[in-house]
N, C-alpha and C. Protein backbone atom coordinates (compact mmCIF):
# COMPACT_ATOMS: atom_id res chain seq x y z
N UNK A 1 -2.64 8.45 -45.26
CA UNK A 1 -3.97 8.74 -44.75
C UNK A 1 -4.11 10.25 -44.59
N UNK A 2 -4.86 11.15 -45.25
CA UNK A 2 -5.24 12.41 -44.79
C UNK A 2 -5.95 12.46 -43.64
N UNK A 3 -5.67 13.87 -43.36
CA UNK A 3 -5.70 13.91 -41.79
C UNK A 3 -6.45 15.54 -41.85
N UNK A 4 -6.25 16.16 -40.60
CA UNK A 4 -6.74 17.79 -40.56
C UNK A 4 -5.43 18.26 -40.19
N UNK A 5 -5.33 19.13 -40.50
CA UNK A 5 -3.68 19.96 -39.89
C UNK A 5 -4.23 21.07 -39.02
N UNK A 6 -3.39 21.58 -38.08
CA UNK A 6 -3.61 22.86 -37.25
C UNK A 6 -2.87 24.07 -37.82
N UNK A 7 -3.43 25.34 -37.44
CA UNK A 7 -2.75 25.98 -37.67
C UNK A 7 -2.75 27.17 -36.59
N UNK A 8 -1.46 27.40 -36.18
CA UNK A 8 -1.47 28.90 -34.97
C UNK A 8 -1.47 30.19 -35.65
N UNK A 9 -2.61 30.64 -34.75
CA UNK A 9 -2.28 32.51 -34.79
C UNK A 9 -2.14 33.09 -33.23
N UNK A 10 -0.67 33.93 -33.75
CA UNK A 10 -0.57 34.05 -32.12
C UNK A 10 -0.74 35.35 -31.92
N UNK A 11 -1.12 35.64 -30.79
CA UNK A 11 -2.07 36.80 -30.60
C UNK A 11 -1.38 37.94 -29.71
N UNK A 12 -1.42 39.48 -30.15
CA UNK A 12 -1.40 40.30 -29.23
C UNK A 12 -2.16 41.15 -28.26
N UNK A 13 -1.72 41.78 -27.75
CA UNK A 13 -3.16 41.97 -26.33
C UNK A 13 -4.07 42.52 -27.49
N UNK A 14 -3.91 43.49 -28.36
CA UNK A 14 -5.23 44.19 -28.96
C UNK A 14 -6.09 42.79 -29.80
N UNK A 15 -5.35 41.44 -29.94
CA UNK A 15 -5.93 39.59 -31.07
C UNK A 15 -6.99 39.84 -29.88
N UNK A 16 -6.63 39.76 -28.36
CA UNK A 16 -7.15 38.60 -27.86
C UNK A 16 -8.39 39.78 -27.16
N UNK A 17 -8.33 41.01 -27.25
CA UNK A 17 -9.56 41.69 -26.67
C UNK A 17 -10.40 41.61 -28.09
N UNK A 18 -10.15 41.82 -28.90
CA UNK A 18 -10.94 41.63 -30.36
C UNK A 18 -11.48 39.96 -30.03
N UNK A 19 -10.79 39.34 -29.83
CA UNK A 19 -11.49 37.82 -29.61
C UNK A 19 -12.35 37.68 -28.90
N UNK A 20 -12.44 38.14 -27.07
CA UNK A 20 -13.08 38.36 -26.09
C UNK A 20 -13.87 39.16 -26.44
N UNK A 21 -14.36 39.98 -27.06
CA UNK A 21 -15.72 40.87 -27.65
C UNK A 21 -16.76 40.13 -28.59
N UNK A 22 -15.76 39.62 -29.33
CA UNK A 22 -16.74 38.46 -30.22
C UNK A 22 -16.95 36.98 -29.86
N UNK A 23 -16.93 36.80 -28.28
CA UNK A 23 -17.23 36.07 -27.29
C UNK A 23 -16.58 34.29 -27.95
N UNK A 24 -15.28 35.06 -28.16
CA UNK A 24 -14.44 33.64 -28.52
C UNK A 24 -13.32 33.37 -27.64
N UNK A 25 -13.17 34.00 -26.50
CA UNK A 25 -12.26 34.25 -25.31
C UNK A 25 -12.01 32.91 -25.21
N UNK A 26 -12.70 31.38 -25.37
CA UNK A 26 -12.60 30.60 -24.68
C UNK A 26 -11.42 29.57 -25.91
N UNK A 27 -11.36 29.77 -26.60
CA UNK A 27 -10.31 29.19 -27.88
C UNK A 27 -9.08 29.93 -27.87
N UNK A 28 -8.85 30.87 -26.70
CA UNK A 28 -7.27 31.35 -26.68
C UNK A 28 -6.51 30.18 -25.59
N UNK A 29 -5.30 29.89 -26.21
CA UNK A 29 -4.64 28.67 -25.79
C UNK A 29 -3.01 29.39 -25.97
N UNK A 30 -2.01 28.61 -25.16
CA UNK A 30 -0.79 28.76 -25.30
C UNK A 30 0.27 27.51 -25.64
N UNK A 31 1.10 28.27 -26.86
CA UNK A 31 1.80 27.41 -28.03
C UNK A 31 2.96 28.27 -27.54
N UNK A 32 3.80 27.54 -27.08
CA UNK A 32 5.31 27.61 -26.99
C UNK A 32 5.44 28.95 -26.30
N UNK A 33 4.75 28.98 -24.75
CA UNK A 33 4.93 30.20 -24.72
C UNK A 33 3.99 31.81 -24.64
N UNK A 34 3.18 31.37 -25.89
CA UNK A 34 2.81 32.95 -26.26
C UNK A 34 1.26 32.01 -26.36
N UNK A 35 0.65 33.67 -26.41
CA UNK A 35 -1.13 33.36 -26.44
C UNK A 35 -1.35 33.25 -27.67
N UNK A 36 -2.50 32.42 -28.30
CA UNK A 36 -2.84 32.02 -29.44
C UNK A 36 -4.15 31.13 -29.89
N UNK A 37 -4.43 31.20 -30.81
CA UNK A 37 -5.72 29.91 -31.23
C UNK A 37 -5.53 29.29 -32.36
N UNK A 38 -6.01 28.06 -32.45
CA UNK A 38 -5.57 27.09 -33.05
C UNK A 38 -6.46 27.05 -34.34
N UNK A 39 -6.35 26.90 -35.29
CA UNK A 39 -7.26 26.74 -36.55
C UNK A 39 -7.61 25.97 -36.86
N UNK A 40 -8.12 25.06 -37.34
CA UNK A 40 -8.23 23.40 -38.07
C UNK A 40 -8.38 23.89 -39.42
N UNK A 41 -7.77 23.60 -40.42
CA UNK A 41 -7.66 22.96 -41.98
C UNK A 41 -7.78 21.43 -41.94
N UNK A 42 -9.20 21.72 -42.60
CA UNK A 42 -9.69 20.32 -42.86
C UNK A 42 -9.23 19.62 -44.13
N UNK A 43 -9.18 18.18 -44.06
CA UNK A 43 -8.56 17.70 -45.84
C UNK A 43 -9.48 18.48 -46.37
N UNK A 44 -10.39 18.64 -46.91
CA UNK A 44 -11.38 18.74 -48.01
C UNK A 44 -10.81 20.39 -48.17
N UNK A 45 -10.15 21.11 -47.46
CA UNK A 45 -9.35 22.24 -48.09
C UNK A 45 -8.41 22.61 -47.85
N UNK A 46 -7.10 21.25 -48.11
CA UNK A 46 -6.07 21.55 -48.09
C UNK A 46 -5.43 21.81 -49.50
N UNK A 47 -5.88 20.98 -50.56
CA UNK A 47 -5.62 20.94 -52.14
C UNK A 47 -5.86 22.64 -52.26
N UNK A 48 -6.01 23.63 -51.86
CA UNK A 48 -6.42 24.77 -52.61
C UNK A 48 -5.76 25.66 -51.38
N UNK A 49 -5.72 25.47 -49.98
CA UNK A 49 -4.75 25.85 -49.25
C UNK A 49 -3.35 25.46 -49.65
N UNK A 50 -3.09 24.13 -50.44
CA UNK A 50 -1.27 24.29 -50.74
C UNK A 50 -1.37 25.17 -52.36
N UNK A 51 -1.91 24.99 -53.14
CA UNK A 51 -2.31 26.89 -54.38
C UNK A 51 -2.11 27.75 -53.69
N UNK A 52 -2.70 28.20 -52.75
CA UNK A 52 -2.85 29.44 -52.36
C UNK A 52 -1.55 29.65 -51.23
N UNK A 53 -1.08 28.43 -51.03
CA UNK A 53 0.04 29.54 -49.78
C UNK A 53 1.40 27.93 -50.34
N UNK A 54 2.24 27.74 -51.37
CA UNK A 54 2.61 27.16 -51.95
C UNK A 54 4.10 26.66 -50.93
N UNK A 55 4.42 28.26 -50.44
CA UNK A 55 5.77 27.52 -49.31
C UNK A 55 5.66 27.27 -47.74
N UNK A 56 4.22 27.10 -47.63
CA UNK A 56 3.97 26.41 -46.17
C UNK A 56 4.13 25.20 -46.30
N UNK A 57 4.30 24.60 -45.21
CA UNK A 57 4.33 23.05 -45.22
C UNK A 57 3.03 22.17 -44.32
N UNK A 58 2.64 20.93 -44.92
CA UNK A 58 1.65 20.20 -43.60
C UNK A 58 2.16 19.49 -43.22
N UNK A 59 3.00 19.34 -41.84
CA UNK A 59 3.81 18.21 -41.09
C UNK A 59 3.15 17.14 -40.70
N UNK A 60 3.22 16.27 -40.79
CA UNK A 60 2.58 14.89 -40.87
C UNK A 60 2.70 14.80 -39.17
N UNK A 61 4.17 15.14 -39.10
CA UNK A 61 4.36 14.40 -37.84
C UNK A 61 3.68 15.27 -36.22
N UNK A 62 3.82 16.02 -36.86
CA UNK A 62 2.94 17.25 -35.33
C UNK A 62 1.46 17.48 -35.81
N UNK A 63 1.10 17.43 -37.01
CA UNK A 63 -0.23 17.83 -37.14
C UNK A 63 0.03 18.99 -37.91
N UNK A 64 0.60 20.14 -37.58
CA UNK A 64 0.66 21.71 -37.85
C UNK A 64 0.86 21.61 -38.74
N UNK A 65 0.82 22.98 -39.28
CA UNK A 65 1.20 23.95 -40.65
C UNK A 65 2.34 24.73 -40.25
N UNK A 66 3.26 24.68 -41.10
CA UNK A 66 4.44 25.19 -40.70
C UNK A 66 5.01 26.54 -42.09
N UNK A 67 5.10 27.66 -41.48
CA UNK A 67 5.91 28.46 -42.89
C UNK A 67 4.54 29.13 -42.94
N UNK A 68 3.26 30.01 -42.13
CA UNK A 68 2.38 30.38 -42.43
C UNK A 68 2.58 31.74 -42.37
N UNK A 69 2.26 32.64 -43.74
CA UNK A 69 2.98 33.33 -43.16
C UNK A 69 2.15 34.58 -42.21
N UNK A 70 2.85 35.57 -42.03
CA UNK A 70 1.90 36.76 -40.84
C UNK A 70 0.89 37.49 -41.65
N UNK A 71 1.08 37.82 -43.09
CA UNK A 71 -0.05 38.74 -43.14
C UNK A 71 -1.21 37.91 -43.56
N UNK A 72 -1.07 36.47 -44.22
CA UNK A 72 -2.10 35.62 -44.13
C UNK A 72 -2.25 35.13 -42.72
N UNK A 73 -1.95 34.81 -41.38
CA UNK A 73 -2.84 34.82 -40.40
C UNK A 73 -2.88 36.03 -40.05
N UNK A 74 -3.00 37.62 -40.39
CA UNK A 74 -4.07 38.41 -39.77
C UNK A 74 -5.27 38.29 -40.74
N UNK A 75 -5.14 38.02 -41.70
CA UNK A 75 -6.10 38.08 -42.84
C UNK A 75 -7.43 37.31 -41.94
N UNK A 76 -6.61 35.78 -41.29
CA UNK A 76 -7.62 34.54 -41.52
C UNK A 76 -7.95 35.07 -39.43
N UNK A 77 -7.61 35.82 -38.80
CA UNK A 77 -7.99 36.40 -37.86
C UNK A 77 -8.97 37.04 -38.01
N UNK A 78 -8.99 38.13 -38.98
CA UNK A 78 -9.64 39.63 -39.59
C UNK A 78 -11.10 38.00 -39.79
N UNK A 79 -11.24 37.20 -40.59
CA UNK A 79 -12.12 36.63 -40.82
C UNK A 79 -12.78 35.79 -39.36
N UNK A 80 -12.03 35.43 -38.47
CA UNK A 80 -12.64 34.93 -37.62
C UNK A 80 -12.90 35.53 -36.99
N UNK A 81 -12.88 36.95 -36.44
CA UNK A 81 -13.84 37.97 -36.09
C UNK A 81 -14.74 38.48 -36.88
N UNK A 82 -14.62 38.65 -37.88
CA UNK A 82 -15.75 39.05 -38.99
C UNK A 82 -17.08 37.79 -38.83
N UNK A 83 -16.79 36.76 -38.90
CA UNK A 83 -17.85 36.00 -38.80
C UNK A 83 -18.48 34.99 -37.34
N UNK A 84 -17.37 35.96 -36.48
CA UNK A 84 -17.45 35.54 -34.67
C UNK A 84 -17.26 33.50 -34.76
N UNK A 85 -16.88 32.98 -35.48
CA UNK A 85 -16.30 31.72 -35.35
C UNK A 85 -15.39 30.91 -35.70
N UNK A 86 -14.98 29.78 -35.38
CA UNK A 86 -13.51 29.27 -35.66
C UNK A 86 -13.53 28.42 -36.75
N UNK A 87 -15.12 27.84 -37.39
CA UNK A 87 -14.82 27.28 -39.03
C UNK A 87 -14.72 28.28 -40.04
N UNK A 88 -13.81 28.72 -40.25
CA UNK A 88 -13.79 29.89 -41.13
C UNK A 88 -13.02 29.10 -42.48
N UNK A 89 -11.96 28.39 -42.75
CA UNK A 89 -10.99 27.90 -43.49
C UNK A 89 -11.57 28.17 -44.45
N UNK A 90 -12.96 27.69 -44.74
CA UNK A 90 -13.69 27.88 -46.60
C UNK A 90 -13.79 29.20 -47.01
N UNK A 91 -14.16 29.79 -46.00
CA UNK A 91 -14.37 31.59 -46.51
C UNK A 91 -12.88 32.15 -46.07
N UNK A 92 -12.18 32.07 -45.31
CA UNK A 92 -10.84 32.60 -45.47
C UNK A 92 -9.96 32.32 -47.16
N UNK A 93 -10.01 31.17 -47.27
CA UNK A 93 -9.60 30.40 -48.46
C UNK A 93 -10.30 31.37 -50.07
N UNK A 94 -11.34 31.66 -49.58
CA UNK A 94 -11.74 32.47 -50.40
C UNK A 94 -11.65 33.76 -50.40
N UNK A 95 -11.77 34.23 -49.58
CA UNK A 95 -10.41 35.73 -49.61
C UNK A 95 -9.46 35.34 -50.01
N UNK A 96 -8.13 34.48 -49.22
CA UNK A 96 -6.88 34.83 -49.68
C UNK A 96 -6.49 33.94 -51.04
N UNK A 97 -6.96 33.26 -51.81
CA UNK A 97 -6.83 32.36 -52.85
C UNK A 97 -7.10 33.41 -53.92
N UNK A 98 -6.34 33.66 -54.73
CA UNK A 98 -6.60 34.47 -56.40
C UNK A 98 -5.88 33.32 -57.40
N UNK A 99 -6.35 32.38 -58.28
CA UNK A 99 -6.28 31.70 -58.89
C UNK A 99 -5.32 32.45 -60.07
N UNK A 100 -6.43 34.38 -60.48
CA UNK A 100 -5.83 34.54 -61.53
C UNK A 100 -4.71 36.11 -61.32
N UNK A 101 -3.85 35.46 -60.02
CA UNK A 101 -2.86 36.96 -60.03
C UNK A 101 -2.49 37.26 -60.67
N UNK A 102 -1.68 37.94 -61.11
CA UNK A 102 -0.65 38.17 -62.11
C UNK A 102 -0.86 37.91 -63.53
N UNK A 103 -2.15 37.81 -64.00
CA UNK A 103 -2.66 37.14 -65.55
C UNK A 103 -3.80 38.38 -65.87
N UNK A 104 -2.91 39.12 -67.11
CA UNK A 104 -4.10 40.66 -67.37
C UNK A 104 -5.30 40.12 -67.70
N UNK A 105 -5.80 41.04 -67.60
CA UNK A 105 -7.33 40.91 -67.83
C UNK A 105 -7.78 41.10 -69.53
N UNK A 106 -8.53 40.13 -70.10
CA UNK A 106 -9.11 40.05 -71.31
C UNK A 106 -9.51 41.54 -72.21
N UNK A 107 -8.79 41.57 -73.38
CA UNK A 107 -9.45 43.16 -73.60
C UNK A 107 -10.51 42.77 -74.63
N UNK A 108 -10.42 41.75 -75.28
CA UNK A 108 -11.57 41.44 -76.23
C UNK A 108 -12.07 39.85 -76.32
N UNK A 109 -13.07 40.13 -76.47
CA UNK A 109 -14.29 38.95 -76.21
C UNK A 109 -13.64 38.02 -77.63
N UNK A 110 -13.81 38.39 -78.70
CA UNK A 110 -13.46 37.64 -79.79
C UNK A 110 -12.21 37.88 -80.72
């Protein structure tokens, strides 16, 4: 059965005043410890979240995303302040997803 997975970004004092300005203060929560907010990856974009980040894992058994790595959650931070809310997954996904890395670019049409 597909499901939604979570995902943590854990936050330092400069995450969580950037959060509290863009009046999202109320989605900081604590994971093992440390301050943080929780993401939801919905099914409908997980097929292109496992492309785009290939050695994370979705644990069935906790819910989470596991193996995420740091400079993709500041990326998907950088986006949830950019657009002051927490459904971001489709437009993050579209920043960090390049289908065509590493594949040169076409020099002739025919």
């Amino acid at each position: 059965m597909a499901k939604d997975f979570l995902i943590n970004v854990f936050l330092d004092d400069d995450k969580i005043k950037k959060l509290e300005e863009a009046g999202l203060g109320e989605h900081i929560t604590e994971v093992d410890g440390k301050k943080a907010i929780t993401v939801t990856l919905p099914q409908k974009n997980q097929r292109k979240f496992s492309k785009a980040f290939p050695k994370t894992v979705l644990n069935d058994q906790t819910g989470e995303v596991e193996g995420f790595p740091e400079d993709a959650a500041n990326l998907l931070f950088d986006v949830i302040i950019e657009n002051e809310q927490m459904e971001v997954m489709h437009l993050f996904l579209v920043k960090a997803y390049n289908p065509l890395a590493g594949i040169p670019l076409r020099t002739r049409v025919h």
